[in-house]
Protein backbone atom coordinates (compact mmCIF):
# COMPACT_ATOMS: atom_id res chain seq x y z
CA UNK A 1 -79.57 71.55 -49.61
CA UNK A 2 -77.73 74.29 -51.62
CA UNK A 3 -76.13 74.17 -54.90
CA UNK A 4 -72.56 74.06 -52.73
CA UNK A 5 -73.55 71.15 -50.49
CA UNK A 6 -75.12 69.56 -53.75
CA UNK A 7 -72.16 69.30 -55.51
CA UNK A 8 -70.06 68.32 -52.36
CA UNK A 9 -72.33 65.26 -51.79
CA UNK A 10 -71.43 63.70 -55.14
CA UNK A 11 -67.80 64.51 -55.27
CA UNK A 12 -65.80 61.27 -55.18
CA UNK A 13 -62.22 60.66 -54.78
CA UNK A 14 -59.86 63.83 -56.11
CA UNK A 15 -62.36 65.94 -56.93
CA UNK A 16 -64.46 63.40 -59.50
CA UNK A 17 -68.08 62.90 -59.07
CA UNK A 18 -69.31 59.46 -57.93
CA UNK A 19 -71.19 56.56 -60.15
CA UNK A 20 -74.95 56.54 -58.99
CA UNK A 21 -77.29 54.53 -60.40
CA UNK A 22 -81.21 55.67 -60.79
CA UNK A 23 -83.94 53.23 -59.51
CA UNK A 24 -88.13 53.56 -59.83
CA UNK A 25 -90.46 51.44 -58.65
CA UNK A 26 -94.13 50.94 -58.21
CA UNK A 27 -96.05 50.28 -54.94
CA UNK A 28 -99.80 50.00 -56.73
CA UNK A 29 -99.79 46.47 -56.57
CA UNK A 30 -99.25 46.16 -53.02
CA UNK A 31 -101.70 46.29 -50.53
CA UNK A 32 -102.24 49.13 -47.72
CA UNK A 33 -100.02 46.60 -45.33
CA UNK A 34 -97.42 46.02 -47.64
CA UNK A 35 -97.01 49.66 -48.44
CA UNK A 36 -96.46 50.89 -44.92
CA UNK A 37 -93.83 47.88 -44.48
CA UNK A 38 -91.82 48.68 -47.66
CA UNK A 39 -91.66 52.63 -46.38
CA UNK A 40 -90.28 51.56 -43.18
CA UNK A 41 -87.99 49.36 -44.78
CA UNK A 42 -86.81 52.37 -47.23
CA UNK A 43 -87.24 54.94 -44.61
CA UNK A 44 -87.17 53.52 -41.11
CA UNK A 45 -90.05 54.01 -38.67
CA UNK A 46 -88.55 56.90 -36.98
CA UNK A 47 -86.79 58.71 -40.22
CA UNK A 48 -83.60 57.88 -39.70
CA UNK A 49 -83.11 54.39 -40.19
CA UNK A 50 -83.20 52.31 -43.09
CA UNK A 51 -81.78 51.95 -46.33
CA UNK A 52 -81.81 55.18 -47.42
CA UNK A 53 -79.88 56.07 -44.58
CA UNK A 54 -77.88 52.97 -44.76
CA UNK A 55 -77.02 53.54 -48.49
CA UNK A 56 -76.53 56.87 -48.50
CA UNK A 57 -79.38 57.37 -50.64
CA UNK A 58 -80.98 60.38 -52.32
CA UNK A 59 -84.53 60.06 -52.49
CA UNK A 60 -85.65 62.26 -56.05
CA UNK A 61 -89.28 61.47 -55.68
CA UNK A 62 -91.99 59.88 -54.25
CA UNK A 63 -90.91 56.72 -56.20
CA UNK A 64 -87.37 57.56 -57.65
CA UNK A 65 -83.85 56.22 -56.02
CA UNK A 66 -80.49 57.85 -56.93
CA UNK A 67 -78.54 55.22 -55.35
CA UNK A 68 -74.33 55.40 -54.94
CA UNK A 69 -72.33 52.80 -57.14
CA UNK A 70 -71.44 50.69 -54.35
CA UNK A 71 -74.84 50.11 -52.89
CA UNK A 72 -76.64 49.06 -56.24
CA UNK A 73 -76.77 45.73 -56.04
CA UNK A 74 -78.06 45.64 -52.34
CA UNK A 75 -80.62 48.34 -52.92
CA UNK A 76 -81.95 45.79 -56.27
CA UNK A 77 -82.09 42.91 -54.11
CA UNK A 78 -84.07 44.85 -51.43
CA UNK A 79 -86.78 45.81 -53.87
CA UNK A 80 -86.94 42.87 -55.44
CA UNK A 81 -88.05 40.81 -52.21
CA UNK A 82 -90.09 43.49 -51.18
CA UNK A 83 -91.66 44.94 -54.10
CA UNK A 84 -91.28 41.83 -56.29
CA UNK A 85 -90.00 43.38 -58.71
């Protein structure tokens, strides 16, 4: 993604940039099992399903969430029953 689309993706309503809210987590405690389950949950099995998709997303890292305003509460509750957090 360049700079251009970059800004473009967080550009809300005339022009202002949209509220996004920053989630990290930790898989270490989870088993092998578990771990595969929770990345097809966030990912899908195929890429392009699940809730990053769903949410419109931004993965930052391997364990970091920038999540859109509107989506925060869903994306807490997901992690919570499958992270146990």
């Amino acid at each position: 993604m360049d700079n251009l689309n970059i800004v473009e993706h967080f550009k809300g309503e005339h022009g202002f940039l949209k509220k996004y809210f920053l989630f990290t987590y930790s898989t270490e405690h989870l088993s092998k099992t578990d771990k595969v389950r929770f990345y097809y949950a966030l990912k899908g099995r195929d890429g392009r399903s699940g809730i990053v998709i769903d949410y419109n997303i931004v993965h930052l890292g391997r364990t970091v969430l920038l999540v859109p305003e509107k989506f925060d509460e869903n994306v807490n509750d997901f992690l919570k029953q499958n992270i146990h957090i």
